[in-house]
PDB file of N, CA and C in Angstrom:
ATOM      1  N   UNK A   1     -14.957  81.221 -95.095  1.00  0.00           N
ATOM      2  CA  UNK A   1     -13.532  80.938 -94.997  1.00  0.00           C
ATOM      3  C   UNK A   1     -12.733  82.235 -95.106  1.00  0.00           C
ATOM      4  N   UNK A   2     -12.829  82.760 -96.044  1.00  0.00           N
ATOM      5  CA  UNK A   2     -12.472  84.705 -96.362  1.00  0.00           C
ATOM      6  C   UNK A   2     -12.333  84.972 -94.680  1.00  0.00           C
ATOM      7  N   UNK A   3     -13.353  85.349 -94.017  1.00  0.00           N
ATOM      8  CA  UNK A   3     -13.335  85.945 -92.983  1.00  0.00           C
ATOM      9  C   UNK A   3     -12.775  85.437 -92.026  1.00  0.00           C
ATOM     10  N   UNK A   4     -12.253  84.147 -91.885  1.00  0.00           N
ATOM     11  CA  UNK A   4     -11.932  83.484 -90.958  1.00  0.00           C
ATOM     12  C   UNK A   4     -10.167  83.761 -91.648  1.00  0.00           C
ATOM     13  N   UNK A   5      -9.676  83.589 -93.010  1.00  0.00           N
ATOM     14  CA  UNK A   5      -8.380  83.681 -93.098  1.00  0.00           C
ATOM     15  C   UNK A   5      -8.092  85.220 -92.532  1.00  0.00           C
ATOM     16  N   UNK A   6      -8.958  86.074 -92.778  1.00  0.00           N
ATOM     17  CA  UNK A   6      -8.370  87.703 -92.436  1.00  0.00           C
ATOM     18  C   UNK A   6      -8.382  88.000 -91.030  1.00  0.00           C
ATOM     19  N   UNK A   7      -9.098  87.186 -90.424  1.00  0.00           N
ATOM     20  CA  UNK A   7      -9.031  87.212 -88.555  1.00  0.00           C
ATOM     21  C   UNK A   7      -7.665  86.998 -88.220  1.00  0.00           C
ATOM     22  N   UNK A   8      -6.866  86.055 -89.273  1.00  0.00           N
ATOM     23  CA  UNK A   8      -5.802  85.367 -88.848  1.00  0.00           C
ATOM     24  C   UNK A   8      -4.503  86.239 -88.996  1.00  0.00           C
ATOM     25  N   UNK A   9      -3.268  86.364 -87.643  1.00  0.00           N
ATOM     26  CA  UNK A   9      -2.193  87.417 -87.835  1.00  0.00           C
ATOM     27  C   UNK A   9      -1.210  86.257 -86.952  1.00  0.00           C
ATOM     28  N   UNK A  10       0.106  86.424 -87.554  1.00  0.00           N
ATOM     29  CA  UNK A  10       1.422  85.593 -87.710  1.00  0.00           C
ATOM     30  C   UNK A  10       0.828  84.110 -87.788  1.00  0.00           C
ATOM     31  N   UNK A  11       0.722  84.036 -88.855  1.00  0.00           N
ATOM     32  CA  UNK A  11       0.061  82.255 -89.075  1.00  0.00           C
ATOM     33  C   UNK A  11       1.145  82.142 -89.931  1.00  0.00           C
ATOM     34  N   UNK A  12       1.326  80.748 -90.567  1.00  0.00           N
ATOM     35  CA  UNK A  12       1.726  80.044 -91.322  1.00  0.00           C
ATOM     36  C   UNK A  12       1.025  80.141 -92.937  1.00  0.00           C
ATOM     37  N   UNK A  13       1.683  80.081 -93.822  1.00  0.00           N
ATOM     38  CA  UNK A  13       0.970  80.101 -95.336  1.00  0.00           C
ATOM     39  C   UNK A  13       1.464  78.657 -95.023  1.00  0.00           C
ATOM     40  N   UNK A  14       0.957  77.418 -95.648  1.00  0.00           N
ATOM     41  CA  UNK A  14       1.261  76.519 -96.293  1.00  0.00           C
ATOM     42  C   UNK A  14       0.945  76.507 -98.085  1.00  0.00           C
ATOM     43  N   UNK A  15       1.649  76.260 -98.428  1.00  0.00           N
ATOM     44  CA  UNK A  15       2.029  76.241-100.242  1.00  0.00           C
ATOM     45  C   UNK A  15       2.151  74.978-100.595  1.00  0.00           C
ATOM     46  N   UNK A  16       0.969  74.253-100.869  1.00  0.00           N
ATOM     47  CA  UNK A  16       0.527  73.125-101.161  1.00  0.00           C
ATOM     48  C   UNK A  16       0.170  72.308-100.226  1.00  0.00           C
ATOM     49  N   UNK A  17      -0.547  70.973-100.789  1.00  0.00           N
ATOM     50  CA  UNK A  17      -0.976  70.051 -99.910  1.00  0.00           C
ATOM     51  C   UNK A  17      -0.628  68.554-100.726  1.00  0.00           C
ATOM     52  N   UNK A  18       0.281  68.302-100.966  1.00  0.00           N
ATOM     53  CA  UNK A  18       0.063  67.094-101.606  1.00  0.00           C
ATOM     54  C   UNK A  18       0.672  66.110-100.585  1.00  0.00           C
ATOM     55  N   UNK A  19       1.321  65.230-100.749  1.00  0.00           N
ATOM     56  CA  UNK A  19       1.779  64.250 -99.582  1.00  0.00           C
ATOM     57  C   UNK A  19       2.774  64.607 -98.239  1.00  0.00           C
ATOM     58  N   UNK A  20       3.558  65.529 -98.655  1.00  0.00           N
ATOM     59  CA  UNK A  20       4.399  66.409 -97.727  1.00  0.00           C
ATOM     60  C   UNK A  20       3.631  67.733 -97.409  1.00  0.00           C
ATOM     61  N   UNK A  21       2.904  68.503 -98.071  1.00  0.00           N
ATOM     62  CA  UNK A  21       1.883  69.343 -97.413  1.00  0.00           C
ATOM     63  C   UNK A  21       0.829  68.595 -96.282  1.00  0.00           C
ATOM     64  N   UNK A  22       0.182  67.486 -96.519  1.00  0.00           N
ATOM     65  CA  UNK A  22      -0.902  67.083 -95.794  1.00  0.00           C
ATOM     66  C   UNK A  22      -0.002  66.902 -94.590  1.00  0.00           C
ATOM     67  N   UNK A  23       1.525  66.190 -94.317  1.00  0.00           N
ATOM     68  CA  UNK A  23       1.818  65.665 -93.366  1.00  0.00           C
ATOM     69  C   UNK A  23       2.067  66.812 -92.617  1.00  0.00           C
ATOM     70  N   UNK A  24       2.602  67.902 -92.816  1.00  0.00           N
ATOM     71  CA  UNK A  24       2.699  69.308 -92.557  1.00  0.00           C
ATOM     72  C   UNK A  24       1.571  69.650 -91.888  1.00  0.00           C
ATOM     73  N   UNK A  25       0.597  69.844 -92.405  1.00  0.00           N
ATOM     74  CA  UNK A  25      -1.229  70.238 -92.385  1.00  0.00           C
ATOM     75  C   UNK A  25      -0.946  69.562 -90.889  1.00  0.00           C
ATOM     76  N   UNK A  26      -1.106  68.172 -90.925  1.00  0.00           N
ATOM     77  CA  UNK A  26      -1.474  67.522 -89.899  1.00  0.00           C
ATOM     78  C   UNK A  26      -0.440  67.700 -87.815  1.00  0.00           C
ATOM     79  N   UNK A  27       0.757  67.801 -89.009  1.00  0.00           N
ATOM     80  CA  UNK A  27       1.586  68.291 -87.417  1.00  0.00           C
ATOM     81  C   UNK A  27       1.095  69.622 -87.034  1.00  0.00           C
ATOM     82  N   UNK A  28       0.559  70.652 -87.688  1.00  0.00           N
ATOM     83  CA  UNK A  28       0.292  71.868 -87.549  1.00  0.00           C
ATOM     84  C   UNK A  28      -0.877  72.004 -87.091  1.00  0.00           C
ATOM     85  N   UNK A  29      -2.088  71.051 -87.157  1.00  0.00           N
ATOM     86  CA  UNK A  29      -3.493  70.918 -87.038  1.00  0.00           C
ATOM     87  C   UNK A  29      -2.824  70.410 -85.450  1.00  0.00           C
ATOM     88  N   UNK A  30      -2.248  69.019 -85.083  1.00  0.00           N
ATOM     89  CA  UNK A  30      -2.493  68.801 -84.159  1.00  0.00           C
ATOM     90  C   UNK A  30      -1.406  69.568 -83.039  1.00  0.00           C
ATOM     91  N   UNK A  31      -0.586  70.497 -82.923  1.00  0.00           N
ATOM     92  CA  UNK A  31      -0.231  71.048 -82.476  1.00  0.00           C
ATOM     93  C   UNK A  31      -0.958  72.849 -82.579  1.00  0.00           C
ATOM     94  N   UNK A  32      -1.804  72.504 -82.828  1.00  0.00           N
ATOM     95  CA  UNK A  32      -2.558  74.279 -82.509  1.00  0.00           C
ATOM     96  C   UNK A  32      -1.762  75.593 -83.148  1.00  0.00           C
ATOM     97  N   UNK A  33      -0.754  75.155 -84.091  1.00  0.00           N
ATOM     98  CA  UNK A  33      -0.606  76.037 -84.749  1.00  0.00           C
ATOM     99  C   UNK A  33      -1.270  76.423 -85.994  1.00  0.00           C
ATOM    100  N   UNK A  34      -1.474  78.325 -86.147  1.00  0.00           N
ATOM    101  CA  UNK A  34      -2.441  78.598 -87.074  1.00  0.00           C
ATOM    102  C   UNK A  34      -1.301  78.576 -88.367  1.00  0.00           C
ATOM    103  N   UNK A  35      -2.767  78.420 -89.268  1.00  0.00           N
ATOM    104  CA  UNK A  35      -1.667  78.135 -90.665  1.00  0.00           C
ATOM    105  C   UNK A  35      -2.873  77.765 -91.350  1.00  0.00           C
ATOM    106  N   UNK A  36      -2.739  78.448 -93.064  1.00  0.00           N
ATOM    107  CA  UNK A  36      -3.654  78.377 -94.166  1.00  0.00           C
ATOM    108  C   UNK A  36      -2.944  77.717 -95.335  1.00  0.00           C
ATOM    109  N   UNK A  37      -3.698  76.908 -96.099  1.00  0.00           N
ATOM    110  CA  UNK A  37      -3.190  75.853 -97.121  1.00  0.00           C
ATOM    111  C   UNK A  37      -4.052  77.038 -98.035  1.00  0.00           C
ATOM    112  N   UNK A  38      -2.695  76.881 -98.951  1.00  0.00           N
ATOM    113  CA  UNK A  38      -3.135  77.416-100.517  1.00  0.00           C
ATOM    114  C   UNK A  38      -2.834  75.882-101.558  1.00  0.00           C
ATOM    115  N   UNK A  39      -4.136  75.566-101.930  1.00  0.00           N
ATOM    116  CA  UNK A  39      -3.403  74.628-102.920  1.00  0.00           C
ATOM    117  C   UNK A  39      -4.158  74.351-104.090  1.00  0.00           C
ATOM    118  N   UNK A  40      -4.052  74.129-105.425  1.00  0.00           N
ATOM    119  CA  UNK A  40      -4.471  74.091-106.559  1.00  0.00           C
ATOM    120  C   UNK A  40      -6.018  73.130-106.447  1.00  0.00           C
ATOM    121  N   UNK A  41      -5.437  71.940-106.546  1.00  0.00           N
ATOM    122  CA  UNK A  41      -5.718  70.567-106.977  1.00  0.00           C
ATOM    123  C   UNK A  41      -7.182  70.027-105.545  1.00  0.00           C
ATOM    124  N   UNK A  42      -8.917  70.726-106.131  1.00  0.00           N
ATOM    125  CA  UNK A  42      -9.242  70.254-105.152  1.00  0.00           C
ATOM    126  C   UNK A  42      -9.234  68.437-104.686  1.00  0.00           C
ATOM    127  N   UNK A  43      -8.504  67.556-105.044  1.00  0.00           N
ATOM    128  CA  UNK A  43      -8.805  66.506-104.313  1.00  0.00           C
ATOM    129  C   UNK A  43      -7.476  66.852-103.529  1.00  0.00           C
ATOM    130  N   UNK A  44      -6.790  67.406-103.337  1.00  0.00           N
ATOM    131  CA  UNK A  44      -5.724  67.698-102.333  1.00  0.00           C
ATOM    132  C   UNK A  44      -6.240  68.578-100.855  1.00  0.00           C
ATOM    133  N   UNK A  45      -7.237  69.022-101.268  1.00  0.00           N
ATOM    134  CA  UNK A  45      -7.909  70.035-100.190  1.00  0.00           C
ATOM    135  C   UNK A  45      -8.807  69.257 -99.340  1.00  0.00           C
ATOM    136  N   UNK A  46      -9.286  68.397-100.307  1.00  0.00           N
ATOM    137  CA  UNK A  46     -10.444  67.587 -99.867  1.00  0.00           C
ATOM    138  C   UNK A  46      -9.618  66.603 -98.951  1.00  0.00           C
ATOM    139  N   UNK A  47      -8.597  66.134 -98.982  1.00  0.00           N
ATOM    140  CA  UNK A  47      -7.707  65.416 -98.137  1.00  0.00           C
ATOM    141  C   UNK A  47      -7.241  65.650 -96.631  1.00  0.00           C
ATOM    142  N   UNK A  48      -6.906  66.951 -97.120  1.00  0.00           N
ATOM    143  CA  UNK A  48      -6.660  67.966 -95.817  1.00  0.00           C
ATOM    144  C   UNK A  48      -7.699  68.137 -94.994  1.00  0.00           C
ATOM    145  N   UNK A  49      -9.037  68.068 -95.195  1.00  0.00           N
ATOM    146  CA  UNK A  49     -10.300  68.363 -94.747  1.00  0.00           C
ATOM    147  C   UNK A  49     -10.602  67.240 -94.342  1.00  0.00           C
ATOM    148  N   UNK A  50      -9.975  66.304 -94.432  1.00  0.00           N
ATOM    149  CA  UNK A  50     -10.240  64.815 -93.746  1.00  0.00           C
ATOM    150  C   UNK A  50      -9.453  65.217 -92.812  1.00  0.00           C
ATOM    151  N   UNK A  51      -8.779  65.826 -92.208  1.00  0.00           N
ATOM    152  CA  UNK A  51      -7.700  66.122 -91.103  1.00  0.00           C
ATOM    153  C   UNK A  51      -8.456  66.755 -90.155  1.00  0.00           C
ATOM    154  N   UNK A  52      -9.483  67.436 -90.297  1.00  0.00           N
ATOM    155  CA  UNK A  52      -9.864  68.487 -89.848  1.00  0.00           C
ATOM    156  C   UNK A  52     -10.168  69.827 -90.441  1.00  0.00           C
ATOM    157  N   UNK A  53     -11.204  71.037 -89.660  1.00  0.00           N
ATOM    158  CA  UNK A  53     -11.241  71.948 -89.845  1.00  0.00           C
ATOM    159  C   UNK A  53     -10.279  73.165 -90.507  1.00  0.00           C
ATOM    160  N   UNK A  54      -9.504  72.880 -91.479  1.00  0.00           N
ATOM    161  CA  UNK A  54      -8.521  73.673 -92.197  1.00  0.00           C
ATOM    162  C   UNK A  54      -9.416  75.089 -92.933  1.00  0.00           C
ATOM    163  N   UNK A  55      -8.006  75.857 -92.398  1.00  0.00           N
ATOM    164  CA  UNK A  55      -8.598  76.821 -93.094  1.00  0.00           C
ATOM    165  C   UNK A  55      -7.840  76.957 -94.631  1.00  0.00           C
ATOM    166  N   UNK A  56      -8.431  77.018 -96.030  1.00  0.00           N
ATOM    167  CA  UNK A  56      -7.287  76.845 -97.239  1.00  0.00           C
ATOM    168  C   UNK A  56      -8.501  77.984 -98.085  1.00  0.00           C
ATOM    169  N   UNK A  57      -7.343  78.131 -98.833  1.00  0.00           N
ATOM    170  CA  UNK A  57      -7.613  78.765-100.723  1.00  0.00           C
ATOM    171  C   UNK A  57      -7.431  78.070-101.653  1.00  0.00           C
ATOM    172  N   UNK A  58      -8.116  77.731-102.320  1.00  0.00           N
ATOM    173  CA  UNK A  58      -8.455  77.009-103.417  1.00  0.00           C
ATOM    174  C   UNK A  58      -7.650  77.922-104.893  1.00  0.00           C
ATOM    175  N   UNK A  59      -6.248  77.638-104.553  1.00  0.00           N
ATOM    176  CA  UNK A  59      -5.159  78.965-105.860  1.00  0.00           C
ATOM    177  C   UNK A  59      -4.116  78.473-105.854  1.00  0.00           C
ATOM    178  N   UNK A  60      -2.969  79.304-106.941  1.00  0.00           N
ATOM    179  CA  UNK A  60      -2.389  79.069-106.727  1.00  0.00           C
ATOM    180  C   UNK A  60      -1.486  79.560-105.944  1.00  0.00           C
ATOM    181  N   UNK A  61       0.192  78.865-105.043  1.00  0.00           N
ATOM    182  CA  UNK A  61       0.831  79.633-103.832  1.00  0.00           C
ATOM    183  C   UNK A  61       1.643  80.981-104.859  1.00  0.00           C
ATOM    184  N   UNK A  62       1.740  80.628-106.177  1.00  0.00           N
ATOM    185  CA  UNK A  62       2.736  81.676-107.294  1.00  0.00           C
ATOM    186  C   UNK A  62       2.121  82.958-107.451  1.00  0.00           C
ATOM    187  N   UNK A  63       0.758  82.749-107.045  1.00  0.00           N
ATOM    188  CA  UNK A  63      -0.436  84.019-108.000  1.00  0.00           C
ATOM    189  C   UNK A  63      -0.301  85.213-106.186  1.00  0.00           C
ATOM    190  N   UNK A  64       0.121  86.284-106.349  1.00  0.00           N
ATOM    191  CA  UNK A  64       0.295  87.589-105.322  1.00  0.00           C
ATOM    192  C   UNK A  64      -0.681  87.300-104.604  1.00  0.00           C
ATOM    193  N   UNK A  65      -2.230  87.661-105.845  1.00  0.00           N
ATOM    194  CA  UNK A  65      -3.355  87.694-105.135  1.00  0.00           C
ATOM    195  C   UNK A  65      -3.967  86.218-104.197  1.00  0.00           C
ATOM    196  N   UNK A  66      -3.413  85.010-104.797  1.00  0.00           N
ATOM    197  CA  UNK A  66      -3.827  84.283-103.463  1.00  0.00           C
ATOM    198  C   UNK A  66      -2.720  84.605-102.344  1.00  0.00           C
ATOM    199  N   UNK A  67      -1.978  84.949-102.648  1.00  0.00           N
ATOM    200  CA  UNK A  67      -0.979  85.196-101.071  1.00  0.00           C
ATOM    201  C   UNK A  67      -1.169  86.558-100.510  1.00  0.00           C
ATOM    202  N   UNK A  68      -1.611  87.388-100.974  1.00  0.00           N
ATOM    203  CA  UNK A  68      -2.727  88.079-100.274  1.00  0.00           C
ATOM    204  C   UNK A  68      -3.863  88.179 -99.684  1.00  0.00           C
ATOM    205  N   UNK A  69      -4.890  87.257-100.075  1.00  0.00           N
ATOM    206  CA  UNK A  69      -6.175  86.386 -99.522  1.00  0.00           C
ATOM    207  C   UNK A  69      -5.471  85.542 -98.131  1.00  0.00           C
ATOM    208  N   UNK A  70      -4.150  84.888 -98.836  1.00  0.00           N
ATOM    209  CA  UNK A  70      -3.701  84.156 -97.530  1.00  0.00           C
ATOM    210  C   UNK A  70      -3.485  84.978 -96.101  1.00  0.00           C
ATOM    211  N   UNK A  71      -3.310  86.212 -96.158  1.00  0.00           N
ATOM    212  CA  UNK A  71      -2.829  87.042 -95.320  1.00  0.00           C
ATOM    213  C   UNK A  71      -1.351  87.256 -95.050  1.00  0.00           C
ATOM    214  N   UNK A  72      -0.371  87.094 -96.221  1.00  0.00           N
ATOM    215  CA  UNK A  72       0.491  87.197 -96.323  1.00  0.00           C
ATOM    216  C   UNK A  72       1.183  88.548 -95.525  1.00  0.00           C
ATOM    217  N   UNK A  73       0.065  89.476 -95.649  1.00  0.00           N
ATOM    218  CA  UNK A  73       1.376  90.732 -94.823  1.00  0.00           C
ATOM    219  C   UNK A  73       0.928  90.525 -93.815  1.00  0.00           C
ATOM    220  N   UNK A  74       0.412  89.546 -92.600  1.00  0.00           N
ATOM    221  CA  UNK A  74      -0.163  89.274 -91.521  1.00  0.00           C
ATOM    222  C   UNK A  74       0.971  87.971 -90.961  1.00  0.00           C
ATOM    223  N   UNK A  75       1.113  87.049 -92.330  1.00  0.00           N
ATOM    224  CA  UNK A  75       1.898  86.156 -91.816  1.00  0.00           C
ATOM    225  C   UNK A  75       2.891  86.187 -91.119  1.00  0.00           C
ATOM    226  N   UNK A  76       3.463  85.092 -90.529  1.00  0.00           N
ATOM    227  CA  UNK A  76       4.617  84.834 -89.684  1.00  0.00           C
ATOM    228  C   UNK A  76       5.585  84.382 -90.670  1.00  0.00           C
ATOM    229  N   UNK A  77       5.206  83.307 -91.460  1.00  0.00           N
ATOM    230  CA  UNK A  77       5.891  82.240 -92.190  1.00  0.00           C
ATOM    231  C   UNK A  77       5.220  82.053 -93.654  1.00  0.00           C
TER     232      UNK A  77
END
């Protein structure tokens, strides 16, 4: 997953996944836009992964270093 988030340049961070993240996840999954879920709580990830192939971090969106893993100076959004 590492290597696959750092391939990634102007993507989307998503900052959580809970009921308004997943629905997010999902317009973004099915419209082909790139975009990485940072979210705490793995049964929230595990949800998202019912959506499909997501790429996520298992952190939190507050902590630098996961928004650096995210590819934050790469991001778009």
């Amino acid at each position: 997953m590492d290597k696959r988030i750092a391939k990634m340049k102007g993507h989307i961070i998503l900052c959580g996944a809970g009921h308004n993240g997943k629905c997010v996840a999902m317009e973004f999954f099915k419209t082909h836009t790139p975009f990485v879920v940072i979210e705490r709580q793995s049964q929230y990830i595990e949800d998202i992964l019912e959506i499909g192939d997501i790429p996520y971090i298992q952190g939190d969106a507050t902590a630098d270093s996961d928004l650096i893993s995210a590819g934050i100076h790469r991001a778009k959004v």
